[in-house]
PDB file of N, CA and C in Angstrom:
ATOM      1  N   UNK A   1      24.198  51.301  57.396  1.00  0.00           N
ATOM      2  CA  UNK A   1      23.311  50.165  57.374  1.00  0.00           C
ATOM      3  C   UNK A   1      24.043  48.932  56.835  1.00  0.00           C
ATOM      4  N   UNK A   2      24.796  49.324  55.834  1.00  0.00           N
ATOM      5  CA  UNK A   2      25.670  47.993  54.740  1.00  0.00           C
ATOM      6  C   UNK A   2      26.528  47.658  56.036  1.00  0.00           C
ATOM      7  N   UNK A   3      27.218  48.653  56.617  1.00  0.00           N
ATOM      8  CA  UNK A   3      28.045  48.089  57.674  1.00  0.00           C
ATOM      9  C   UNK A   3      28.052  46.686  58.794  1.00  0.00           C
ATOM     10  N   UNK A   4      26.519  47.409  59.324  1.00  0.00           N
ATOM     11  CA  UNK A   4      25.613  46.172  60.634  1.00  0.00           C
ATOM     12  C   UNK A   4      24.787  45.189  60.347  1.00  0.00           C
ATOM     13  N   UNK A   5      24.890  45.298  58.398  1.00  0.00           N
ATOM     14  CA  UNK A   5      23.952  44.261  57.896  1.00  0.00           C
ATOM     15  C   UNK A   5      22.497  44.776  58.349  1.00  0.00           C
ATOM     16  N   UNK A   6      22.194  45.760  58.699  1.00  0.00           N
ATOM     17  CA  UNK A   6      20.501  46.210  58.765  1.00  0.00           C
ATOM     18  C   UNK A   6      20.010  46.619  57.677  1.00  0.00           C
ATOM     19  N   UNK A   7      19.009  46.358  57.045  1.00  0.00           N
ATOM     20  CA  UNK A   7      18.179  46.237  56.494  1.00  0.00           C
ATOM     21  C   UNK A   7      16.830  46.973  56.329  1.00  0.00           C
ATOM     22  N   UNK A   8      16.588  47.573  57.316  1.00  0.00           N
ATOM     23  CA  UNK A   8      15.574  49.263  58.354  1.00  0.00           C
ATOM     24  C   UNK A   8      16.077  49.612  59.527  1.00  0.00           C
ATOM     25  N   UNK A   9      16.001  50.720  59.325  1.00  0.00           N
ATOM     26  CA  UNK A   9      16.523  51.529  60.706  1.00  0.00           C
ATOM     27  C   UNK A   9      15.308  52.488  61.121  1.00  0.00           C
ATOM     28  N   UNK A  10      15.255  52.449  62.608  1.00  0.00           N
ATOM     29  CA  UNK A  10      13.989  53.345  62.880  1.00  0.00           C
ATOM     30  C   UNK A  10      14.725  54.650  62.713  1.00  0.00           C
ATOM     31  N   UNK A  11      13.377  56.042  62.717  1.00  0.00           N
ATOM     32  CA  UNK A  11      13.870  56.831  62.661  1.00  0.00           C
ATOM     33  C   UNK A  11      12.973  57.854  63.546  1.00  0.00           C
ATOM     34  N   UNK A  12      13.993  58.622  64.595  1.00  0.00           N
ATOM     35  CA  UNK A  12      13.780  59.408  66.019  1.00  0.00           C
ATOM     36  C   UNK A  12      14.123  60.736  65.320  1.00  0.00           C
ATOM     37  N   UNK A  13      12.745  61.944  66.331  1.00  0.00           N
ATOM     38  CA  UNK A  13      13.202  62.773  65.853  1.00  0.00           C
ATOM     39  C   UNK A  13      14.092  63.460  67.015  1.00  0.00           C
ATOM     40  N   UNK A  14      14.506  64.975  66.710  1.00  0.00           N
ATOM     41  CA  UNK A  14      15.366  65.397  67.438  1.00  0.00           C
ATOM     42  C   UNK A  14      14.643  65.171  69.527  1.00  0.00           C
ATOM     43  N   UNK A  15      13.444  65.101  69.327  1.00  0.00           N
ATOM     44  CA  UNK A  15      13.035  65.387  70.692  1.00  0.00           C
ATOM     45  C   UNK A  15      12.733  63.772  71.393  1.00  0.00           C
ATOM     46  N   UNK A  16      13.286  62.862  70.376  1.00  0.00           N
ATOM     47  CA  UNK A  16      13.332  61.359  71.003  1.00  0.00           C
ATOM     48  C   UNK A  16      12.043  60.279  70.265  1.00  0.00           C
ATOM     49  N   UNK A  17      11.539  61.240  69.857  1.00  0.00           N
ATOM     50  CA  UNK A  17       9.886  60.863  69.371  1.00  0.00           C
ATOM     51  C   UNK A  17      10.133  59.803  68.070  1.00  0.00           C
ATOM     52  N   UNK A  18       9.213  58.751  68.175  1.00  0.00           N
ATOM     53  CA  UNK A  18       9.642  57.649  66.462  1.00  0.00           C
ATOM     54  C   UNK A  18       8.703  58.285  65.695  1.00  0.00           C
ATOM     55  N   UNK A  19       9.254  58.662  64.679  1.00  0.00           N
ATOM     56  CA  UNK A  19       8.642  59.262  63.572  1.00  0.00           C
ATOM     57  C   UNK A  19       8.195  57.733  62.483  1.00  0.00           C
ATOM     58  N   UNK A  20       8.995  56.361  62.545  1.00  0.00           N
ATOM     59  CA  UNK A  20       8.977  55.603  61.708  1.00  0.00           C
ATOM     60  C   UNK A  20      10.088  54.913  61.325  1.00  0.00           C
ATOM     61  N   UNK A  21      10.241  54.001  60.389  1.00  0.00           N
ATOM     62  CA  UNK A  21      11.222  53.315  60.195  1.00  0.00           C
ATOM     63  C   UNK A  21      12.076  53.308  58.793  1.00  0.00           C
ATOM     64  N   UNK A  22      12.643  52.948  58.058  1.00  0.00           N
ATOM     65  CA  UNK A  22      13.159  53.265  57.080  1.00  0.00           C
ATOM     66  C   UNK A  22      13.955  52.350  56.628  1.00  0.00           C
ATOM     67  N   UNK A  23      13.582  51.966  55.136  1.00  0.00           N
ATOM     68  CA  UNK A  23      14.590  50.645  54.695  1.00  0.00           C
ATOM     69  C   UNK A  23      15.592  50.827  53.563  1.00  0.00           C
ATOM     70  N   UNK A  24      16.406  50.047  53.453  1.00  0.00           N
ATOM     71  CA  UNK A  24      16.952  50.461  52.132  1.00  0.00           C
ATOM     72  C   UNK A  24      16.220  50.408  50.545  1.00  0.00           C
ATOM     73  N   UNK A  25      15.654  49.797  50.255  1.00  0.00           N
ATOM     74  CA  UNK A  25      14.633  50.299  49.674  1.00  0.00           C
ATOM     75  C   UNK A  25      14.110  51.621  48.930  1.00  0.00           C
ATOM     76  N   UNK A  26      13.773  52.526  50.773  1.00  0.00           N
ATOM     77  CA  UNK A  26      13.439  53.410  50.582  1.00  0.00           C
ATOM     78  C   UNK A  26      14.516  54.091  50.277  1.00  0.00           C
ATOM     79  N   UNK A  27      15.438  54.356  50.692  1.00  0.00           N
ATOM     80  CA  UNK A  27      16.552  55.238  49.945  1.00  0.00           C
ATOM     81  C   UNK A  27      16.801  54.789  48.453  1.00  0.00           C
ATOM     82  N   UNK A  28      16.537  53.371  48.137  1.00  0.00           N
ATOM     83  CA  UNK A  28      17.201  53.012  46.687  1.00  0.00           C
ATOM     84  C   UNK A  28      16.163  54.152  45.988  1.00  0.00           C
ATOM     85  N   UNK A  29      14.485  53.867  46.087  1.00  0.00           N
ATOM     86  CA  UNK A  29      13.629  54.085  45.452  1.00  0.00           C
ATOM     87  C   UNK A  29      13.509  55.729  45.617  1.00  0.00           C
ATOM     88  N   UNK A  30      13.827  56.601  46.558  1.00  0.00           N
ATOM     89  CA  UNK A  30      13.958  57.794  46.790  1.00  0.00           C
ATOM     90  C   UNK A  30      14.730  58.379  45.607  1.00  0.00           C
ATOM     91  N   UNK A  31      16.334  57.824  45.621  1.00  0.00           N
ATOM     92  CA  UNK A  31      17.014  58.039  45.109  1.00  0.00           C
ATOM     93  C   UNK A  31      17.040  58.150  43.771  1.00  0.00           C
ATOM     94  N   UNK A  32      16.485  57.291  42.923  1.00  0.00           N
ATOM     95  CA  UNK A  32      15.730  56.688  41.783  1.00  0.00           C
ATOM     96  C   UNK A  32      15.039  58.155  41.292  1.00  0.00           C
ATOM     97  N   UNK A  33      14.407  58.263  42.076  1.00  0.00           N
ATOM     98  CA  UNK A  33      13.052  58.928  41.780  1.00  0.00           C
ATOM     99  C   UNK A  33      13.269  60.624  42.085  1.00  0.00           C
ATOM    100  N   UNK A  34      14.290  60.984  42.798  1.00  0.00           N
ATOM    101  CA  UNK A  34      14.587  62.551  42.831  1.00  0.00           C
ATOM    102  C   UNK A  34      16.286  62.753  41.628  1.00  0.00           C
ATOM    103  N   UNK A  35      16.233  64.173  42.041  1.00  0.00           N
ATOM    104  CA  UNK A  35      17.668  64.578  41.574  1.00  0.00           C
ATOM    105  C   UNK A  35      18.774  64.560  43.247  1.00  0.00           C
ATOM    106  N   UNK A  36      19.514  63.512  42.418  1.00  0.00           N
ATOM    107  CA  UNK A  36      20.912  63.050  43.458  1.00  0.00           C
ATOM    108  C   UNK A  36      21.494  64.243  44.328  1.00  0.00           C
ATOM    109  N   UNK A  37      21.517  65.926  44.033  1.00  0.00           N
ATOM    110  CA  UNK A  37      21.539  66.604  44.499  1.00  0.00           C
ATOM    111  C   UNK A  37      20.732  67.020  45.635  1.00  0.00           C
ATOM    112  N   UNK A  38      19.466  67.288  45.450  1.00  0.00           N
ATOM    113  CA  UNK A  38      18.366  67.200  45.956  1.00  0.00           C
ATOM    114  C   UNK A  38      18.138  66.217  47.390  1.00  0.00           C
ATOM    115  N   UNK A  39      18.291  64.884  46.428  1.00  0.00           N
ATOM    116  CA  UNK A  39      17.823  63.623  47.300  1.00  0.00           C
ATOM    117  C   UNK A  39      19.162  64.065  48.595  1.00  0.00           C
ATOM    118  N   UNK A  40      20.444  63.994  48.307  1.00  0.00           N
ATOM    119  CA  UNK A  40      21.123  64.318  49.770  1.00  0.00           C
ATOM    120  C   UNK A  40      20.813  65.587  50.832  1.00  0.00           C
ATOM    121  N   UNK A  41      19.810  66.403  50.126  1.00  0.00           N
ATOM    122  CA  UNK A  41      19.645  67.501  51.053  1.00  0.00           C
ATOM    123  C   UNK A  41      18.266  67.519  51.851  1.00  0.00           C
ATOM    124  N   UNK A  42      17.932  65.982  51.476  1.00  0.00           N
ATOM    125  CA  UNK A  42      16.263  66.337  52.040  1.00  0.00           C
ATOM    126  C   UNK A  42      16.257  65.391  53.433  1.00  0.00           C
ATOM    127  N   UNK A  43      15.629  65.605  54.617  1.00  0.00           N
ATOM    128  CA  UNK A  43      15.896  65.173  55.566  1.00  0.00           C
ATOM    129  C   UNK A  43      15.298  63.751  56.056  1.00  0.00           C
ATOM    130  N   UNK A  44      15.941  62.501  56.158  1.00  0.00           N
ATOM    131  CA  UNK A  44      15.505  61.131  56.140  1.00  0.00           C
ATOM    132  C   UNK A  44      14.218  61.026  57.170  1.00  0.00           C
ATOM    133  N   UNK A  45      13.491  61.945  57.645  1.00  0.00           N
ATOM    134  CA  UNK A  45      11.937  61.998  57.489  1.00  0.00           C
ATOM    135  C   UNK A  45      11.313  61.654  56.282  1.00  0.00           C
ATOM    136  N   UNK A  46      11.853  62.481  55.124  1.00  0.00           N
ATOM    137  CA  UNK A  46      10.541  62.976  54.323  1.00  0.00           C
ATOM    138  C   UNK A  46      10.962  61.500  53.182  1.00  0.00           C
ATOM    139  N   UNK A  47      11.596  60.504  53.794  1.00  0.00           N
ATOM    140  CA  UNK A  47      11.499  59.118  53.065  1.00  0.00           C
ATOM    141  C   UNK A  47      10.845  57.778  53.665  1.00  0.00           C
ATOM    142  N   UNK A  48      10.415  58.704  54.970  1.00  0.00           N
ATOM    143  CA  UNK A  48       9.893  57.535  55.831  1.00  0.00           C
ATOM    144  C   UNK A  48       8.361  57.140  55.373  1.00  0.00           C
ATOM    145  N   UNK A  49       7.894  55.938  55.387  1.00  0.00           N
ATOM    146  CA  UNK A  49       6.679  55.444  54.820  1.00  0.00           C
ATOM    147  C   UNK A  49       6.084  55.519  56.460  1.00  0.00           C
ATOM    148  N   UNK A  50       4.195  56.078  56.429  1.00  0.00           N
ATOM    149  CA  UNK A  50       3.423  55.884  56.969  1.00  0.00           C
ATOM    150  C   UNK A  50       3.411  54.337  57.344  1.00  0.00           C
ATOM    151  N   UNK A  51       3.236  53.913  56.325  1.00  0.00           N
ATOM    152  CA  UNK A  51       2.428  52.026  56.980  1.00  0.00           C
ATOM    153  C   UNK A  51       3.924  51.224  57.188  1.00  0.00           C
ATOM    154  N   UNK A  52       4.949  51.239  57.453  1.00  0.00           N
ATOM    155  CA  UNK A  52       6.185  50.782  57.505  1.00  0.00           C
ATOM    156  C   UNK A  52       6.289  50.279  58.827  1.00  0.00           C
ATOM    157  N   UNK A  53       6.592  49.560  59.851  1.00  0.00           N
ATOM    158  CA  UNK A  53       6.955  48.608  61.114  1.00  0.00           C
ATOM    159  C   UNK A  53       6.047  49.495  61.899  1.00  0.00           C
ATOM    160  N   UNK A  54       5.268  49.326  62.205  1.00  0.00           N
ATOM    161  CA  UNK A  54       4.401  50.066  62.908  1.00  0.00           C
ATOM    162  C   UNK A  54       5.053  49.567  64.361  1.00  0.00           C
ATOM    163  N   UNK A  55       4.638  50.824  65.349  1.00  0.00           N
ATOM    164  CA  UNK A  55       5.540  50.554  66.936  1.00  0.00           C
ATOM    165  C   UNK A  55       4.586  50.487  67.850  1.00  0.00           C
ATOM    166  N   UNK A  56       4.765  49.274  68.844  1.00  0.00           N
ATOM    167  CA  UNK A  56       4.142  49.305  69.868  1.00  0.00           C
ATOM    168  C   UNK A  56       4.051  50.514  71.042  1.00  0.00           C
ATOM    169  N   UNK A  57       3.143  50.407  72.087  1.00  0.00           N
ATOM    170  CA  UNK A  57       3.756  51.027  73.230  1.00  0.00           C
ATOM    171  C   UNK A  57       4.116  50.054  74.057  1.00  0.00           C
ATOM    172  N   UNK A  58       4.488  50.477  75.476  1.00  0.00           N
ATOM    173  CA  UNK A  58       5.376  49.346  76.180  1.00  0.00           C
ATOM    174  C   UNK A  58       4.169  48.533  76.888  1.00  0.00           C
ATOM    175  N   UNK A  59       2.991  48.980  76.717  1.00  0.00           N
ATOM    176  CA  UNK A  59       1.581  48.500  77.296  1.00  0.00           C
ATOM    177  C   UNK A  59       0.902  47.244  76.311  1.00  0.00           C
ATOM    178  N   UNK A  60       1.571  47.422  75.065  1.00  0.00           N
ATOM    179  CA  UNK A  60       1.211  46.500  74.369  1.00  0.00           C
ATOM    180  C   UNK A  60       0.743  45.168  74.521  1.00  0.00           C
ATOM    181  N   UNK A  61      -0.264  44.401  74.050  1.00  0.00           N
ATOM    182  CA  UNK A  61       0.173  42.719  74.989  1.00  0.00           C
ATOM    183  C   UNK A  61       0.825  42.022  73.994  1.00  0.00           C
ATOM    184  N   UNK A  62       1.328  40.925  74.584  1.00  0.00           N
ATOM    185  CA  UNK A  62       2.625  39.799  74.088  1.00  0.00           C
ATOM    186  C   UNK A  62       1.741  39.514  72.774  1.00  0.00           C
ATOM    187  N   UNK A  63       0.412  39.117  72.653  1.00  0.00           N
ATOM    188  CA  UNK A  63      -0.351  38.703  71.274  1.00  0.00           C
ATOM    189  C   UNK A  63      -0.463  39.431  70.112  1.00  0.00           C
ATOM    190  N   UNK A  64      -0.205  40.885  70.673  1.00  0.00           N
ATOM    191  CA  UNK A  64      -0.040  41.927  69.646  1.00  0.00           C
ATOM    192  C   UNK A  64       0.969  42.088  69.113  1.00  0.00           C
ATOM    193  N   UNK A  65       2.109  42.009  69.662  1.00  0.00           N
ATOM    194  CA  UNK A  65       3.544  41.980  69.882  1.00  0.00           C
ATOM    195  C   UNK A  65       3.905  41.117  68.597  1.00  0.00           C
ATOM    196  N   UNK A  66       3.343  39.722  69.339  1.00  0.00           N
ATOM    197  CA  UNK A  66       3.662  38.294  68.185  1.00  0.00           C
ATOM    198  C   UNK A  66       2.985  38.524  66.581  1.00  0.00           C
ATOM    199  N   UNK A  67       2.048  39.498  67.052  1.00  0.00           N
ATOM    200  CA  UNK A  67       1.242  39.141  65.297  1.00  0.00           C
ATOM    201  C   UNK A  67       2.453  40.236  64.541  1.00  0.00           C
ATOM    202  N   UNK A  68       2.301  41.518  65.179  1.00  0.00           N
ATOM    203  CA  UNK A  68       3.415  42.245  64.259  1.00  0.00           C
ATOM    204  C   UNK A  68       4.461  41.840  64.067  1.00  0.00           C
ATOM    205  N   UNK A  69       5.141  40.811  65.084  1.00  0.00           N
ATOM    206  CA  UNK A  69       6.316  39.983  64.509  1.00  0.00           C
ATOM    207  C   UNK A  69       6.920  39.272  63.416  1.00  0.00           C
ATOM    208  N   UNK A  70       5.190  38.691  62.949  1.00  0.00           N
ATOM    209  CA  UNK A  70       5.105  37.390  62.163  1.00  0.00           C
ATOM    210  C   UNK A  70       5.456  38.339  60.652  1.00  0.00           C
ATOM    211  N   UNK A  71       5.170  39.534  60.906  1.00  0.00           N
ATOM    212  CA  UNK A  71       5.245  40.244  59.263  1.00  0.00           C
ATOM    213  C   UNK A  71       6.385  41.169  59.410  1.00  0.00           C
ATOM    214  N   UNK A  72       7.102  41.798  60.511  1.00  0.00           N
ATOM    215  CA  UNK A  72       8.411  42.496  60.552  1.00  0.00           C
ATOM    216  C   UNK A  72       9.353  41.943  61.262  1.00  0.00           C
ATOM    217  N   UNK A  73      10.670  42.301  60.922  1.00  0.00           N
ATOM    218  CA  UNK A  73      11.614  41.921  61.694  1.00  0.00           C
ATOM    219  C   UNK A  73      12.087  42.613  63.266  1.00  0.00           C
ATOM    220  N   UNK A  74      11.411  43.450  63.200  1.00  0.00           N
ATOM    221  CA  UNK A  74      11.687  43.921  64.252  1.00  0.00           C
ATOM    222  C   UNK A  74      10.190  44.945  64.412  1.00  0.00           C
ATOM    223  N   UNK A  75       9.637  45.184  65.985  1.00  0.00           N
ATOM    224  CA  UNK A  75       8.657  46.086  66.560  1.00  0.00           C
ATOM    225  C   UNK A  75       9.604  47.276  67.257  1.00  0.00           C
ATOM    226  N   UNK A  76       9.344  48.401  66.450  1.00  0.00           N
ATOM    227  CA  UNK A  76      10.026  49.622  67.713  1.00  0.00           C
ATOM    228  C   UNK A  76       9.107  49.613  68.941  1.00  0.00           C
ATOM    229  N   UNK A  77       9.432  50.136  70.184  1.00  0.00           N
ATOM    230  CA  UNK A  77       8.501  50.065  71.294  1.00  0.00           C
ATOM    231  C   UNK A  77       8.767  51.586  71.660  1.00  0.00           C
ATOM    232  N   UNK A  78       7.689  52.293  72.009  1.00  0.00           N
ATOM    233  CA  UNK A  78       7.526  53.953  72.448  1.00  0.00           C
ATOM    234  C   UNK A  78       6.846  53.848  73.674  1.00  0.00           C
ATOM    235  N   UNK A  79       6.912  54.933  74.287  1.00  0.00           N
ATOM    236  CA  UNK A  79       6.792  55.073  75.776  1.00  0.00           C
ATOM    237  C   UNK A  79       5.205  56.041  75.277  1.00  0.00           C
ATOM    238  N   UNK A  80       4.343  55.928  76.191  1.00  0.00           N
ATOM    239  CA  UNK A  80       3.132  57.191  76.553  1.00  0.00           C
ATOM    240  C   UNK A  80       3.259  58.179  75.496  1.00  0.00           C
ATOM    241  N   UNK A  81       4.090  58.576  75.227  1.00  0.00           N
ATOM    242  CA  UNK A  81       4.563  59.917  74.429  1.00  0.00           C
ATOM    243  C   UNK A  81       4.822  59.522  73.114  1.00  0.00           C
ATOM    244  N   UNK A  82       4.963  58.585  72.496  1.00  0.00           N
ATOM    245  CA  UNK A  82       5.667  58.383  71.472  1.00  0.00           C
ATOM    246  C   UNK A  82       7.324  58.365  71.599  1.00  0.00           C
ATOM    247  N   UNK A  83       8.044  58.654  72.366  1.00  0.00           N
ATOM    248  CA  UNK A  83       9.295  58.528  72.333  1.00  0.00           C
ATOM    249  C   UNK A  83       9.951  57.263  72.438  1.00  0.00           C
ATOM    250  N   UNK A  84      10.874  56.740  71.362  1.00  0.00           N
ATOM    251  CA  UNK A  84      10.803  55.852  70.825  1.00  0.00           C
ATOM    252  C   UNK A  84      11.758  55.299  72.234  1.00  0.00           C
ATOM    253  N   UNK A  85      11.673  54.099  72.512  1.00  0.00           N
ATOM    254  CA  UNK A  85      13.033  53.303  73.670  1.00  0.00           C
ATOM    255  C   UNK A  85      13.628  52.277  73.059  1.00  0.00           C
ATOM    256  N   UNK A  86      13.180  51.211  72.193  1.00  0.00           N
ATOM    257  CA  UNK A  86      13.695  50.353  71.834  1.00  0.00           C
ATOM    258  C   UNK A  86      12.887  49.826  70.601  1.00  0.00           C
ATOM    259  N   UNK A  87      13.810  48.461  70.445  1.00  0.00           N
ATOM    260  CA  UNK A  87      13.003  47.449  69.600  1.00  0.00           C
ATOM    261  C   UNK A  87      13.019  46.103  69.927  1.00  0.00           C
ATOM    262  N   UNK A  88      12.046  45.286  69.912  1.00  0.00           N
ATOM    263  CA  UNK A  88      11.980  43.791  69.964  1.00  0.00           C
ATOM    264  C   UNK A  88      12.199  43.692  68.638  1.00  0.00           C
ATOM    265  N   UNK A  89      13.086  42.585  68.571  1.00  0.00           N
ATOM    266  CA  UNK A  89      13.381  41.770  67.488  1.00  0.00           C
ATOM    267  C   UNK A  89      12.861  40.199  67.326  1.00  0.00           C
ATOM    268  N   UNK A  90      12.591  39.858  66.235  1.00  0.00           N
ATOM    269  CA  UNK A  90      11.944  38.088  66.017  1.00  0.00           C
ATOM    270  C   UNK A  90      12.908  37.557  66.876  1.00  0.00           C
ATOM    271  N   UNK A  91      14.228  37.662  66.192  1.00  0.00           N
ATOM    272  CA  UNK A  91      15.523  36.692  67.023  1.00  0.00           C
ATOM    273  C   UNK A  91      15.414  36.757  67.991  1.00  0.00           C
ATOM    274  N   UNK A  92      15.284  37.973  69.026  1.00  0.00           N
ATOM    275  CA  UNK A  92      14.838  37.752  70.622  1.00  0.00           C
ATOM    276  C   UNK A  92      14.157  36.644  70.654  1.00  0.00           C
ATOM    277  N   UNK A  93      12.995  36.933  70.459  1.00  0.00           N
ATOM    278  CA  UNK A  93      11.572  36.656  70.735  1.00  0.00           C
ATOM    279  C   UNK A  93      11.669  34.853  70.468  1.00  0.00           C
ATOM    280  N   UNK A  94      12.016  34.915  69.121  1.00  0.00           N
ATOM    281  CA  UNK A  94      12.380  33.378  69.339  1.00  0.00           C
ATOM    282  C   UNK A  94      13.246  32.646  69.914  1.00  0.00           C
ATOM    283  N   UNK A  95      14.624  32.888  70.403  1.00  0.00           N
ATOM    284  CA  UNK A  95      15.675  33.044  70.733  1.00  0.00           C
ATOM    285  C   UNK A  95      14.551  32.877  72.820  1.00  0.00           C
ATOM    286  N   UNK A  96      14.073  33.129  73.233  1.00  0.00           N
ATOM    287  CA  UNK A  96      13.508  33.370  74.546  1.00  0.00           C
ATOM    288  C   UNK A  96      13.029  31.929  74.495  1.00  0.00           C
ATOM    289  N   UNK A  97      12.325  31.616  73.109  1.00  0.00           N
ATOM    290  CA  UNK A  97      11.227  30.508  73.821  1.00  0.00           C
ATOM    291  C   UNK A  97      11.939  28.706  72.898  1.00  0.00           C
ATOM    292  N   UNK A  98      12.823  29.220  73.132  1.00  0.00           N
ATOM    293  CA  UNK A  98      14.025  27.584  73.033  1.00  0.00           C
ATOM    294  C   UNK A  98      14.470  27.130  74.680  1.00  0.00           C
TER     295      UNK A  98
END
């Protein structure tokens, strides 16, 4: 994450599906809060927050799109299934309408 400068990373499970997103944060505060042993063996599911970037589907409309924008940096987008495909980002989004 320190590498790409990200800040949350979504998180897919093995079958493609978005389980949620995950910030640094949550690892600081994970980390904090278990034994350092422990905390590396537990699987970056069980740090993911419920109410965290909530994801569209690709059916979504553009107004829905924009409001979750205004409060995250990025919307994951999931297909019918939940399987996660991408993310819109603000910078797109604003970045489109210049």
């Amino acid at each position: 994450m320190k590498t790409h400068h990200y800040t949350s990373v979504p998180v897919i499970n093995t079958e493609g599906k978005y389980i949620g997103s995950v910030s640094e944060g949550d690892f600081l505060w994970n980390l904090l809060e278990s034994d350092p042993d422990s905390f590396l063996k537990q699987p970056i599911s069980s740090i993911v927050r419920d109410d965290y970037l909530e994801a569209c589907s690709i059916n979504t409309s553009t107004e829905k799109l924009f409001q979750l924008l205004l409060d995250q940096n990025y919307v994951p987008i999931v297909d019918d299934r939940n399987v996660f495909i991408g993310i819109v980002t603000r910078k797109t989004i604003l970045s489109s309408l210049i």
